[in-house]
Structure formats: C-alpha cells, structure tokens
PDB file of N, CA and C in Angstrom:
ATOM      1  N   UNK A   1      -4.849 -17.715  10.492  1.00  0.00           N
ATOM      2  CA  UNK A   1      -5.236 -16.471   9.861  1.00  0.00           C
ATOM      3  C   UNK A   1      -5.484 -16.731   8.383  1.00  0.00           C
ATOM      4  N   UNK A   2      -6.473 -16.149   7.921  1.00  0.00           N
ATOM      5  CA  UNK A   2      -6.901 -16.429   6.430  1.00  0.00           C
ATOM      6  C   UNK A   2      -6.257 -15.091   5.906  1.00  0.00           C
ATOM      7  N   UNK A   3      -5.024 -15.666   4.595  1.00  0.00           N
ATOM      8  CA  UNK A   3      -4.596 -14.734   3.880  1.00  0.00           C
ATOM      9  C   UNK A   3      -5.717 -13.756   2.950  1.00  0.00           C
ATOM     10  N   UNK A   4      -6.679 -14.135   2.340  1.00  0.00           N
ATOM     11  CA  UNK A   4      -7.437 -13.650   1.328  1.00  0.00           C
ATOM     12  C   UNK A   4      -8.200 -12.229   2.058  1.00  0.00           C
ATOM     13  N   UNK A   5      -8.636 -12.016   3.250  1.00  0.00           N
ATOM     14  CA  UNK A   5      -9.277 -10.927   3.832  1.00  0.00           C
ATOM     15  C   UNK A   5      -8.002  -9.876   4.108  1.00  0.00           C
ATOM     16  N   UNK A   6      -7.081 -10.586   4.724  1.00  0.00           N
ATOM     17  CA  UNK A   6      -6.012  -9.689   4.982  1.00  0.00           C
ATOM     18  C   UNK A   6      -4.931  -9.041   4.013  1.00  0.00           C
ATOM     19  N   UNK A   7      -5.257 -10.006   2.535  1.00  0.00           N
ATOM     20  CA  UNK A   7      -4.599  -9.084   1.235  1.00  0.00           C
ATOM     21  C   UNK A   7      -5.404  -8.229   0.939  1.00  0.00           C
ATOM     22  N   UNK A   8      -6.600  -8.291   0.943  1.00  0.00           N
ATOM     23  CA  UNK A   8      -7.833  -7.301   0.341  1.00  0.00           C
ATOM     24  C   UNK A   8      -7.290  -5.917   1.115  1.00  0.00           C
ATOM     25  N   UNK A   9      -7.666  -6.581   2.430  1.00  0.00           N
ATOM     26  CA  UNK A   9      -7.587  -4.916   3.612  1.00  0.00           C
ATOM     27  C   UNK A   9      -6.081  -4.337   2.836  1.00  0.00           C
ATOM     28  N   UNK A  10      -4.961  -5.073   3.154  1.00  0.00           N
ATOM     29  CA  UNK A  10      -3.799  -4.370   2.150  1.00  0.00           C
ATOM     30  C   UNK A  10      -3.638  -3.542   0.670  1.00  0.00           C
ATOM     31  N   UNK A  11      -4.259  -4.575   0.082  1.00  0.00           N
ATOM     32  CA  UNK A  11      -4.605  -4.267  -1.135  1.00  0.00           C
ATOM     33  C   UNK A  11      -5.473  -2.609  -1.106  1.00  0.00           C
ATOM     34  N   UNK A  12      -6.612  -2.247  -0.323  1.00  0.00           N
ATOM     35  CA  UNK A  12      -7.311  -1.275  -0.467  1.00  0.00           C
ATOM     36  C   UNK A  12      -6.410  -0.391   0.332  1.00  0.00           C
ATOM     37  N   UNK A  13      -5.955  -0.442   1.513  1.00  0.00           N
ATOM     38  CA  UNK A  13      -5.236   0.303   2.075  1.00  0.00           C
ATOM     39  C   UNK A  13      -4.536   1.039   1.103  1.00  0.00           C
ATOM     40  N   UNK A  14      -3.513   0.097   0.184  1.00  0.00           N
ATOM     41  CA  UNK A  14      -2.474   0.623  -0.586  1.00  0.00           C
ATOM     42  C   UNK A  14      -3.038   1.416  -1.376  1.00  0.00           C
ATOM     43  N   UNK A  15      -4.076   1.519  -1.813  1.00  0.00           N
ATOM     44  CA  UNK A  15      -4.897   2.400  -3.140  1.00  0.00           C
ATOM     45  C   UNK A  15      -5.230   3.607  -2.283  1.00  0.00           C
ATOM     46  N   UNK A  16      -5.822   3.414  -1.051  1.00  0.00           N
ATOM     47  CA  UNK A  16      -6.422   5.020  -0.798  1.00  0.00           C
ATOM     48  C   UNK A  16      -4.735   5.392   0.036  1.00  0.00           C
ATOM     49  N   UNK A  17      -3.758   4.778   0.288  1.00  0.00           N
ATOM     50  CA  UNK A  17      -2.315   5.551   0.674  1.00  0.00           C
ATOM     51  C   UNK A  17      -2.185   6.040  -1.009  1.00  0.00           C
ATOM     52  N   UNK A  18      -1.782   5.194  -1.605  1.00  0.00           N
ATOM     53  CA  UNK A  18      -1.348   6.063  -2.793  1.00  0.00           C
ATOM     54  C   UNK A  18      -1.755   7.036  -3.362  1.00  0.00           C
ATOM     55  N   UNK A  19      -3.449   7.120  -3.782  1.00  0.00           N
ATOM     56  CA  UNK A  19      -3.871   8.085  -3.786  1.00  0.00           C
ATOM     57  C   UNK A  19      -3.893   9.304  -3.223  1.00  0.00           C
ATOM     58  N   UNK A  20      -4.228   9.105  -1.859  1.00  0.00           N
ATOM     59  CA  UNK A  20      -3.679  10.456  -1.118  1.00  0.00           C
ATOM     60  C   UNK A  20      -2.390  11.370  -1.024  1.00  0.00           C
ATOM     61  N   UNK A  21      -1.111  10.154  -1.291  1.00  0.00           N
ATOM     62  CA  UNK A  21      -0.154  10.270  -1.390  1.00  0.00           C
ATOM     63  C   UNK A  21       0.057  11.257  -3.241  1.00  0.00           C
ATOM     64  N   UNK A  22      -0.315  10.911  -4.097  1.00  0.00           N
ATOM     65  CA  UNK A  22      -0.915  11.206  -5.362  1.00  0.00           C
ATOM     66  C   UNK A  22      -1.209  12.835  -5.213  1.00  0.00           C
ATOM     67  N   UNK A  23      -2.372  12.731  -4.620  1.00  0.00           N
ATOM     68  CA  UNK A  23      -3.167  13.891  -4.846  1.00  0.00           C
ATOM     69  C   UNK A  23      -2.270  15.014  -3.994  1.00  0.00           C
ATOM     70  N   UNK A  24      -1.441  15.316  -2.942  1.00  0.00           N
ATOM     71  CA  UNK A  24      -0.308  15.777  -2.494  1.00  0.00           C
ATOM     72  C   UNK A  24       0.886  15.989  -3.420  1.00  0.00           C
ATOM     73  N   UNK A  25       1.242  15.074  -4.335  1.00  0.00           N
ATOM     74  CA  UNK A  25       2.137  15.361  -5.137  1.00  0.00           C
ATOM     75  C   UNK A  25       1.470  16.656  -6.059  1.00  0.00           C
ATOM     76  N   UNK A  26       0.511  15.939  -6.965  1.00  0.00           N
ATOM     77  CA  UNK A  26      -0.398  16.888  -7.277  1.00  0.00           C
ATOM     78  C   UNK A  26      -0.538  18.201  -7.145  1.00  0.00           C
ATOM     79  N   UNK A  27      -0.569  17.999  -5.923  1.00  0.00           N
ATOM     80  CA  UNK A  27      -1.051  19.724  -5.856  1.00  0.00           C
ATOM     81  C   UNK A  27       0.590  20.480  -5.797  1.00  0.00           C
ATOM     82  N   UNK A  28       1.463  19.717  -4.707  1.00  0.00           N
ATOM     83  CA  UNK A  28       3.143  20.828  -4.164  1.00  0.00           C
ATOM     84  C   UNK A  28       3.659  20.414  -5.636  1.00  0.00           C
ATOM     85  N   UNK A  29       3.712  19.630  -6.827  1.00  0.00           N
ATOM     86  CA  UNK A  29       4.716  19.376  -7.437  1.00  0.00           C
ATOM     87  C   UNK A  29       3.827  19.560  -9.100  1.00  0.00           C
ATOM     88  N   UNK A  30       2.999  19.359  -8.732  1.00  0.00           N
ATOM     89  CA  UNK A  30       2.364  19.679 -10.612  1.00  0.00           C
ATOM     90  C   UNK A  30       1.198  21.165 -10.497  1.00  0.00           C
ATOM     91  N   UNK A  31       1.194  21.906  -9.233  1.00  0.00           N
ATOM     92  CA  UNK A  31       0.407  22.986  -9.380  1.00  0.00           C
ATOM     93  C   UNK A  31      -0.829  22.781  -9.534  1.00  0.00           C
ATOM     94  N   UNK A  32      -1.693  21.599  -9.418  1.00  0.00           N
ATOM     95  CA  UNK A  32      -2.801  21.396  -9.299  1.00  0.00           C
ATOM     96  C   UNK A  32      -3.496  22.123  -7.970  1.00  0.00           C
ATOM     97  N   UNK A  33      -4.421  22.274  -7.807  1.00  0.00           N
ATOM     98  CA  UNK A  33      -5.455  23.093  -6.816  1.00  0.00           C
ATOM     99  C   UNK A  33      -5.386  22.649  -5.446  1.00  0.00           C
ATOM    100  N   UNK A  34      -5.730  23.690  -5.041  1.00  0.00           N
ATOM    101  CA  UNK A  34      -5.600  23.104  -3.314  1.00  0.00           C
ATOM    102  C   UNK A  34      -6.398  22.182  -2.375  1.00  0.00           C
ATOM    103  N   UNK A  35      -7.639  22.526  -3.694  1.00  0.00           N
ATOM    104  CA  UNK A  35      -8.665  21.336  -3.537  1.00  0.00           C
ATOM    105  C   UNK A  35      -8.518  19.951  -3.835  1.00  0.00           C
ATOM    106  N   UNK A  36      -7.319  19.711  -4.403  1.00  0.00           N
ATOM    107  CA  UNK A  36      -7.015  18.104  -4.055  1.00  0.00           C
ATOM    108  C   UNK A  36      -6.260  17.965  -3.121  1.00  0.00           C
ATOM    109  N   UNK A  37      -6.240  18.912  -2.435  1.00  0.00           N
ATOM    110  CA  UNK A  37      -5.917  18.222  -0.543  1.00  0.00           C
ATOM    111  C   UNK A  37      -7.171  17.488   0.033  1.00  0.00           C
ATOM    112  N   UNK A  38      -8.154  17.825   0.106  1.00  0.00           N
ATOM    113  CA  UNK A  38      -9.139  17.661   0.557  1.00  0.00           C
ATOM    114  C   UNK A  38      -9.401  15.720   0.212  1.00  0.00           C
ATOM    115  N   UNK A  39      -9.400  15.303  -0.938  1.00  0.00           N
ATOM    116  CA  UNK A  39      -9.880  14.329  -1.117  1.00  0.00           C
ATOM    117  C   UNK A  39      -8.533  13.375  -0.561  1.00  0.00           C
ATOM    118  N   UNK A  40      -7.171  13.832  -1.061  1.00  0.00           N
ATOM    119  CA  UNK A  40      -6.281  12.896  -0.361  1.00  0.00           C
ATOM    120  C   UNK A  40      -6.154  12.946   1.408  1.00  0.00           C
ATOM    121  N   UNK A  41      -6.966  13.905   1.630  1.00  0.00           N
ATOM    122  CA  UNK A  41      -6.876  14.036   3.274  1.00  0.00           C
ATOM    123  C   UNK A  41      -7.332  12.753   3.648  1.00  0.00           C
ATOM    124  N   UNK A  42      -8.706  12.309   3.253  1.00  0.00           N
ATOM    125  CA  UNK A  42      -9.523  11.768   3.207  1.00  0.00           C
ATOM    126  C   UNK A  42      -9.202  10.330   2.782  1.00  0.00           C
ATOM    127  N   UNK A  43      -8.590  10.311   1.726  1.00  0.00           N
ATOM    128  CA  UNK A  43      -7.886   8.978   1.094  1.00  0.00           C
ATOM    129  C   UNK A  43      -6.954   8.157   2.128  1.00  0.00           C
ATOM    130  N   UNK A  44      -6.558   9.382   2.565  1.00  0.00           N
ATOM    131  CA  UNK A  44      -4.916   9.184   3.748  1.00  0.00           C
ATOM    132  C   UNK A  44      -5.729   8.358   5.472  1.00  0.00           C
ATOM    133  N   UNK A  45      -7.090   9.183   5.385  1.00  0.00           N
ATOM    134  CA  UNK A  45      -7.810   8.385   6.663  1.00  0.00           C
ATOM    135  C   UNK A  45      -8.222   7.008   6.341  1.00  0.00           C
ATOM    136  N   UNK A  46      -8.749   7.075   5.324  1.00  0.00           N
ATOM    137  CA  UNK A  46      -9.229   5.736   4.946  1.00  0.00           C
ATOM    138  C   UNK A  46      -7.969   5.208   5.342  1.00  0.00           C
ATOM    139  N   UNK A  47      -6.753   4.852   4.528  1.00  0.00           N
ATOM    140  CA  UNK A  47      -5.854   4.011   4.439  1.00  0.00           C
ATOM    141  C   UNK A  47      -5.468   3.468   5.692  1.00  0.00           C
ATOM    142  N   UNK A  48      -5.353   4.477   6.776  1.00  0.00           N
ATOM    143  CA  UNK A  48      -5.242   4.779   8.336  1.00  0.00           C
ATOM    144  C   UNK A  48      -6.205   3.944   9.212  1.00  0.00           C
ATOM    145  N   UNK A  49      -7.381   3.841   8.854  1.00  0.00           N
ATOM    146  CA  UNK A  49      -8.120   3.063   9.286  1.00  0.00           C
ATOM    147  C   UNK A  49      -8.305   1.467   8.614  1.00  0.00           C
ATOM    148  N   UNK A  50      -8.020   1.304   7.362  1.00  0.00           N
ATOM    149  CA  UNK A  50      -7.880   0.209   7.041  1.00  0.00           C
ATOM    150  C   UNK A  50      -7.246  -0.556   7.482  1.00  0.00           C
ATOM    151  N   UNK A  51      -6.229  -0.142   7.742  1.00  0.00           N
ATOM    152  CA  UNK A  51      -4.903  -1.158   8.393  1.00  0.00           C
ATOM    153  C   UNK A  51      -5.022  -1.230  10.111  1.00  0.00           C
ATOM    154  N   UNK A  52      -6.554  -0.520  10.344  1.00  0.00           N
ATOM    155  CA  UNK A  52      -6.421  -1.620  11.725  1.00  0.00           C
ATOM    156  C   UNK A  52      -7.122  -2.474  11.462  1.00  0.00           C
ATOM    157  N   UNK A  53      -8.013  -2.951  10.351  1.00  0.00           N
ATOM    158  CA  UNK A  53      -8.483  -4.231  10.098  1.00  0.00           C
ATOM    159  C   UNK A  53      -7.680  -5.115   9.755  1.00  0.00           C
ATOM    160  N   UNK A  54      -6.503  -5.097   9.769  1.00  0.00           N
ATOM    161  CA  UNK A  54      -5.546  -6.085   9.076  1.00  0.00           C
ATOM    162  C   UNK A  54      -5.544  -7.484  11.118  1.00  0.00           C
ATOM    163  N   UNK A  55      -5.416  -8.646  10.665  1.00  0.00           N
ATOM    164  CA  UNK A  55      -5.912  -9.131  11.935  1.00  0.00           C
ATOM    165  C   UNK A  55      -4.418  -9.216  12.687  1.00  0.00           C
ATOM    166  N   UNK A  56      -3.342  -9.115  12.569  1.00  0.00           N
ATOM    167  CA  UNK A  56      -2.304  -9.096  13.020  1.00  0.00           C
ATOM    168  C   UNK A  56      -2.434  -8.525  14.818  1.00  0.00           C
ATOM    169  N   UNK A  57      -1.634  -9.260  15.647  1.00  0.00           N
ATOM    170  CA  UNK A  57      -1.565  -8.831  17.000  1.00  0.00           C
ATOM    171  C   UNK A  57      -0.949  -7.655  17.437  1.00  0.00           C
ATOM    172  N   UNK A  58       0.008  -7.645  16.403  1.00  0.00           N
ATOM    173  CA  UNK A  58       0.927  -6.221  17.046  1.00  0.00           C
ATOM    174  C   UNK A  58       1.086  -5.283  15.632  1.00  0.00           C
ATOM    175  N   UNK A  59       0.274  -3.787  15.528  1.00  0.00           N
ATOM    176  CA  UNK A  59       0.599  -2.995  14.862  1.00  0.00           C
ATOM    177  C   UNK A  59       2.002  -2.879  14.262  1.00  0.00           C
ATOM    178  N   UNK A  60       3.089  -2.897  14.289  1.00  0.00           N
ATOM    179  CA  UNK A  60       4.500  -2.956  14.042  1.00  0.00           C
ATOM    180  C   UNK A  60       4.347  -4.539  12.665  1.00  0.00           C
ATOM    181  N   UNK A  61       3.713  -5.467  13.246  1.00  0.00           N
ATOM    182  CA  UNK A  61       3.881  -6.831  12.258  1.00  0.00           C
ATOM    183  C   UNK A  61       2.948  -6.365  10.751  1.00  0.00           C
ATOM    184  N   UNK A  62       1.700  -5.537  11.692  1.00  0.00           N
ATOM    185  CA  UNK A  62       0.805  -5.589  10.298  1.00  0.00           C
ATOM    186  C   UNK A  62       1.255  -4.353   9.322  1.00  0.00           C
ATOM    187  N   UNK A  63       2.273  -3.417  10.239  1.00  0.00           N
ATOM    188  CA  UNK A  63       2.785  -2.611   8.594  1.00  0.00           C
ATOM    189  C   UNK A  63       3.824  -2.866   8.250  1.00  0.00           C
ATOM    190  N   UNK A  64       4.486  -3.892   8.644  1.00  0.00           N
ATOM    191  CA  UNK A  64       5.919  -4.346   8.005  1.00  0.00           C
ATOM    192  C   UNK A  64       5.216  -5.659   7.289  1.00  0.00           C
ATOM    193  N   UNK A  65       4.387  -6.137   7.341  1.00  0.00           N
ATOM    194  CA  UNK A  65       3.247  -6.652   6.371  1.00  0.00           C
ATOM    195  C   UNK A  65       3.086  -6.239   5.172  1.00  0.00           C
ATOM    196  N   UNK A  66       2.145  -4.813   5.363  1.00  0.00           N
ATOM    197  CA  UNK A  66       1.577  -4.432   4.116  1.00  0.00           C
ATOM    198  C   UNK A  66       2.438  -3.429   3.654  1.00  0.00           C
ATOM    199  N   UNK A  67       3.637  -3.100   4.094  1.00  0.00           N
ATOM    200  CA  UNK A  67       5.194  -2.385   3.587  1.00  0.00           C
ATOM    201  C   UNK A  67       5.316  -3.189   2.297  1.00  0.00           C
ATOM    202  N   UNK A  68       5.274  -4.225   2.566  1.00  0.00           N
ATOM    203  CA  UNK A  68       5.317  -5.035   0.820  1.00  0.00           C
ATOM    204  C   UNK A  68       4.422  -4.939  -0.347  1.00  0.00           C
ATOM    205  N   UNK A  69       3.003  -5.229   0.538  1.00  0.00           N
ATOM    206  CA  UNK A  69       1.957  -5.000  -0.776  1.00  0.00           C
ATOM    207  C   UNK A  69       2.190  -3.667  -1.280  1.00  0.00           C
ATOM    208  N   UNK A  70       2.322  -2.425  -0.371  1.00  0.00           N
ATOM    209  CA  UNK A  70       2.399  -1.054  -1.132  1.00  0.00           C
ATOM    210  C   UNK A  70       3.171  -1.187  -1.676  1.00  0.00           C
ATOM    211  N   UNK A  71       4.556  -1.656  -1.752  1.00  0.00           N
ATOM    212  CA  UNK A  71       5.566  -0.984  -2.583  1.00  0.00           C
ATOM    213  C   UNK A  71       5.145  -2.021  -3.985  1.00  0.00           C
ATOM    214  N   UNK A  72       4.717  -3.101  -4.235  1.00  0.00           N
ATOM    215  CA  UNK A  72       4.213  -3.456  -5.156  1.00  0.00           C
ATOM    216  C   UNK A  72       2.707  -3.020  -5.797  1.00  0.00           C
ATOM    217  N   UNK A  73       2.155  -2.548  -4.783  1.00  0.00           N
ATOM    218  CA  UNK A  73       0.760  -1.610  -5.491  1.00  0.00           C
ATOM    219  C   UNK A  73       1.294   0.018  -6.068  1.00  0.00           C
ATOM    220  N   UNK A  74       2.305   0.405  -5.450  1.00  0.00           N
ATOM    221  CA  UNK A  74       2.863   1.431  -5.682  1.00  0.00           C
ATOM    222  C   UNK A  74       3.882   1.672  -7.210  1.00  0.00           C
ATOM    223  N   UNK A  75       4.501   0.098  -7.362  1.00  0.00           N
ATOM    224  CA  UNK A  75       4.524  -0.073  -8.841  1.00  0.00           C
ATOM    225  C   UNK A  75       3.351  -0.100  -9.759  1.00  0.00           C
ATOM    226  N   UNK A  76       2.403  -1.224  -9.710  1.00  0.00           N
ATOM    227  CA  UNK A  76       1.520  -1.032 -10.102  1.00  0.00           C
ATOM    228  C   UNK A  76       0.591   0.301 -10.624  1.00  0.00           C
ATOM    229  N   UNK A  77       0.262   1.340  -9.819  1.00  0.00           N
ATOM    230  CA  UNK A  77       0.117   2.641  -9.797  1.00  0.00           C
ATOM    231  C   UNK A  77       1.237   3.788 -11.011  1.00  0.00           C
ATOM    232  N   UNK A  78       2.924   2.709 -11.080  1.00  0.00           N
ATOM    233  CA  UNK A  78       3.907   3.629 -11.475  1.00  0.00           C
ATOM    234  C   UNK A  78       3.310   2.869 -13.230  1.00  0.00           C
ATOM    235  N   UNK A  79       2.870   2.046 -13.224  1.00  0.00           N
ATOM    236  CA  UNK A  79       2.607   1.521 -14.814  1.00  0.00           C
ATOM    237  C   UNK A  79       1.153   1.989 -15.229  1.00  0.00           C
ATOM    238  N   UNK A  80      -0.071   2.149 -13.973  1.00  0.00           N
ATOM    239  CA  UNK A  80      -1.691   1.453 -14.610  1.00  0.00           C
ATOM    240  C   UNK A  80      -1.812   3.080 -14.942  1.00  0.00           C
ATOM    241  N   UNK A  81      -1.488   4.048 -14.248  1.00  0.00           N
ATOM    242  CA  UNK A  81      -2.114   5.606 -13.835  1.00  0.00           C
ATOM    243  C   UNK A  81      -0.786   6.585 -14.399  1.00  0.00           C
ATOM    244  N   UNK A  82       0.611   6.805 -14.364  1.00  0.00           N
ATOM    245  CA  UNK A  82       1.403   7.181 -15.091  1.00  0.00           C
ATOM    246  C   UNK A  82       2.036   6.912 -16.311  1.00  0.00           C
ATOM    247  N   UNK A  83       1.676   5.366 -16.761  1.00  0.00           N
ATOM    248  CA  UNK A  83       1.917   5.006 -18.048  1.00  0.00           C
ATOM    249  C   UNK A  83       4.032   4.470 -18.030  1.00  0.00           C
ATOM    250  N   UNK A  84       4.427   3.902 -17.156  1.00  0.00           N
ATOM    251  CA  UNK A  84       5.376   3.930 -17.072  1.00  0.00           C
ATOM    252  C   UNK A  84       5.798   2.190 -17.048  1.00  0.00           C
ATOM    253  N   UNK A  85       6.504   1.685 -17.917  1.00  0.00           N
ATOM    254  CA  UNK A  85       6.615   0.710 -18.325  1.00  0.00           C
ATOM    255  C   UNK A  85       7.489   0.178 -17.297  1.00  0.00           C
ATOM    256  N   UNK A  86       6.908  -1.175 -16.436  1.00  0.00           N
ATOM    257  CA  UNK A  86       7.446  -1.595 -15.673  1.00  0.00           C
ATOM    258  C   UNK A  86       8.786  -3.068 -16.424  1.00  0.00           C
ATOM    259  N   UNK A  87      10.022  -2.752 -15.563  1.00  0.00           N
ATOM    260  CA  UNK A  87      11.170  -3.424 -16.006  1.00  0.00           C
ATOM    261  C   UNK A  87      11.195  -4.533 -15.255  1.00  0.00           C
ATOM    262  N   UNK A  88      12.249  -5.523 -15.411  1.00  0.00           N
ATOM    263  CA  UNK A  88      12.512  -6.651 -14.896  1.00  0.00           C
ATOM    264  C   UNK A  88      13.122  -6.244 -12.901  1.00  0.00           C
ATOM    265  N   UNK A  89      13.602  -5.738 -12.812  1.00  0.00           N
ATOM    266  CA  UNK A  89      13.908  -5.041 -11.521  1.00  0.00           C
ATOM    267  C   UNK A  89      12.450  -4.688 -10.817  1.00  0.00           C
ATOM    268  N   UNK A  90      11.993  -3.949 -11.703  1.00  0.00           N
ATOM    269  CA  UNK A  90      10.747  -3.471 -10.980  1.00  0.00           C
ATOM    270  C   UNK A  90       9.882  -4.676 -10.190  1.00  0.00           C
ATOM    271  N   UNK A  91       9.422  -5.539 -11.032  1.00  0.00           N
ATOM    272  CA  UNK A  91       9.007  -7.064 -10.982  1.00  0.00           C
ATOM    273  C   UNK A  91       9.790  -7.965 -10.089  1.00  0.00           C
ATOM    274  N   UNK A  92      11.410  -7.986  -9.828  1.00  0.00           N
ATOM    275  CA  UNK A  92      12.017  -8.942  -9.472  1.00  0.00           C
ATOM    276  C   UNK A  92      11.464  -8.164  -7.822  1.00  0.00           C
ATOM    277  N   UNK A  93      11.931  -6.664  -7.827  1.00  0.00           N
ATOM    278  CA  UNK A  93      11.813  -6.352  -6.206  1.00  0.00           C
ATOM    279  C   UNK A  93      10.249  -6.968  -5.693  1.00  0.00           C
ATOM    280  N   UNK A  94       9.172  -6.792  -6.645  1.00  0.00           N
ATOM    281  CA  UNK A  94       7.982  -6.525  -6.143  1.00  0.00           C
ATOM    282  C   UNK A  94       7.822  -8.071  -5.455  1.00  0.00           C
ATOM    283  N   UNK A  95       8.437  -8.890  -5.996  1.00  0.00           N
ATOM    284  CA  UNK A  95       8.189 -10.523  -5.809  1.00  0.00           C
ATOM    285  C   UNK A  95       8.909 -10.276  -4.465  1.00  0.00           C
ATOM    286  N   UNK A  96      10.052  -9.816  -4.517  1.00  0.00           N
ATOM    287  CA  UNK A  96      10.485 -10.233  -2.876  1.00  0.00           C
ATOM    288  C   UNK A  96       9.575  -9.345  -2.176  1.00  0.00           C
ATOM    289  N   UNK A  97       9.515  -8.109  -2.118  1.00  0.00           N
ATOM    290  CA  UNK A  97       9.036  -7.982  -0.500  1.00  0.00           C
ATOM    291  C   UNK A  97       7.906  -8.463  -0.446  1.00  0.00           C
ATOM    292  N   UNK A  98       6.558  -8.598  -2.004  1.00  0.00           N
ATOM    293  CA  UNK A  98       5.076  -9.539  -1.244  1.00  0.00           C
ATOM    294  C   UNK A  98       6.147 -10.894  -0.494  1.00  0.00           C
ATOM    295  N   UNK A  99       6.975 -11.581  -1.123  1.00  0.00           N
ATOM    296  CA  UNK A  99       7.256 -13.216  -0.585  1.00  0.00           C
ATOM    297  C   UNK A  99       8.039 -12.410   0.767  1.00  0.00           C
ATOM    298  N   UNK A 100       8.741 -11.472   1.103  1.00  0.00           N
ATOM    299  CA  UNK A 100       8.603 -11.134   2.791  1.00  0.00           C
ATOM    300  C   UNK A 100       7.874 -10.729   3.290  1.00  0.00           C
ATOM    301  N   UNK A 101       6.555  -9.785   2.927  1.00  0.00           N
ATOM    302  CA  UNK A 101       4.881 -10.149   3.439  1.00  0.00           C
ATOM    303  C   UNK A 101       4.534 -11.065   4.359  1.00  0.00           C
ATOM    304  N   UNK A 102       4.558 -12.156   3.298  1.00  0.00           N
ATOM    305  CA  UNK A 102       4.112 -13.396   3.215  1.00  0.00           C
ATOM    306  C   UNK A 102       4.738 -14.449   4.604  1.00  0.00           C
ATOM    307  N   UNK A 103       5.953 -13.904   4.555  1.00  0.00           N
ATOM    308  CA  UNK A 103       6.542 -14.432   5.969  1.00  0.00           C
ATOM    309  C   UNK A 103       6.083 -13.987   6.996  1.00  0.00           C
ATOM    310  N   UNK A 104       6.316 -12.568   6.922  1.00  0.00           N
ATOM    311  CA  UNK A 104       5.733 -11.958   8.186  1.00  0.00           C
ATOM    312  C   UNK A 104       4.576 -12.305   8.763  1.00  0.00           C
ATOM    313  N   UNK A 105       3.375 -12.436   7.689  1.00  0.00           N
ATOM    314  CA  UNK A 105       2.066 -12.374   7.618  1.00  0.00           C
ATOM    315  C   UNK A 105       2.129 -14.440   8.317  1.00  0.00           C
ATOM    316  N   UNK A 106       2.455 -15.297   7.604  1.00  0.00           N
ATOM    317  CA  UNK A 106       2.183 -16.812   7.468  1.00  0.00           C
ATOM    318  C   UNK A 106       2.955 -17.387   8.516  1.00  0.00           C
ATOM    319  N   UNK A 107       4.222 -17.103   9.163  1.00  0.00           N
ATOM    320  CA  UNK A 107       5.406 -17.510   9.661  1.00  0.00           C
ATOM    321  C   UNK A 107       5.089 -18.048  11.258  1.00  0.00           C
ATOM    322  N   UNK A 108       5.097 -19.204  11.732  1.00  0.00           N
ATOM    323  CA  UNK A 108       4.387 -19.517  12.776  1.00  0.00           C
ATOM    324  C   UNK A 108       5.213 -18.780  14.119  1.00  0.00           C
ATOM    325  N   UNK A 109       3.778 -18.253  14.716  1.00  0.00           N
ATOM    326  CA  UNK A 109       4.039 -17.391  16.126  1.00  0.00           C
ATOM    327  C   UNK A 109       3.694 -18.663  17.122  1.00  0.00           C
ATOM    328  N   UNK A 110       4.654 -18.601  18.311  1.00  0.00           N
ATOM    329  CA  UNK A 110       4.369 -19.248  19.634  1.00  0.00           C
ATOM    330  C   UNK A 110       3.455 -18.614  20.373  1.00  0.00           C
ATOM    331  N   UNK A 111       3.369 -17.449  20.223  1.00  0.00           N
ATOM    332  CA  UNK A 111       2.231 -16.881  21.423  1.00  0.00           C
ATOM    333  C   UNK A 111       1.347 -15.422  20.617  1.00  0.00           C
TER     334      UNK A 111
END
C-alpha cells in the first residue's frame, strides 16, 4: 500500500470533517445562521465519502487509521483558524497517534 495517496484521502477527509463539524458549532454555540448547516451538511458527506477511498480492507482499520490524522488536523485547525497557540502536549499527543496511524496503516497483514 502506498502511504502518500492514503494520507492525502485522510488529510482531506479531516478538513471537510472538521469543517462540518465547525460550521455546527457555529451555528448551536456562537448563534451563527442556520444557513451554515447547509454547507457543513455537505462538508460532513464529503468527509463520509472520502474515507471509502482510503484502500484499507476492513472499514474499522481505515478509521482507526485516520482517528489519528484528525485528531492532529484537528489541532492544526485549533492553531491555523482559531488562533490558539499550540503547546508541547499538544505536539507530543499529535506525534503519537499519526506514529499509531502509521502502524495500523504499515503493520504487516497475513491475509
């Protein structure tokens, strides 16, 4: 399996989950319009469909997979778009779960 296609699909996944995820906060928690349901509806399908491109055999492997990239795109998101200065914790977690990704994703299967 080639890692580089299957971080991308993660990688984008995680942007249109967060976003959608985003635009929901948005609206129940900062009073923004009801019309940003609409686009995170939408954000939330994308993400949904992205991750069956991930090439993994069994659905269960490929989101305990990209369970890692989000929660590190999901930092990312807590520094690039809220302005929130990421700490040494923040950084130390994000390294482990991509490097348990990385197992999940690299780790040789018998069948």
């Amino acid at each position: 399996m080639s890692l580089a296609p299957t971080f991308a699909v993660y990688v984008l996944a995680a942007l249109a989950e967060i976003a959608g995820c985003f635009s929901v906060w948005a609206w129940g928690r900062s009073g923004a319009s009801a019309l940003w349901l609409l686009p995170g509806a939408l954000s939330l399908a994308a993400f949904a469909s992205l991750l069956t491109l991930a090439p993994a055999a069994y659905a269960g492997r490929a989101d305990a997979a990209y369970g890692g990239v989000y929660v590190a795109a999901s930092l990312l998101w807590l520094w690039a778009m809220e302005g929130v200065r990421l700490d040494r914790y923040d950084l130390l977690g994000a390294l482990i779960v991509l490097a348990g990704a990385g197992v999940i994703l690299l780790g040789p299967r018998s069948a």
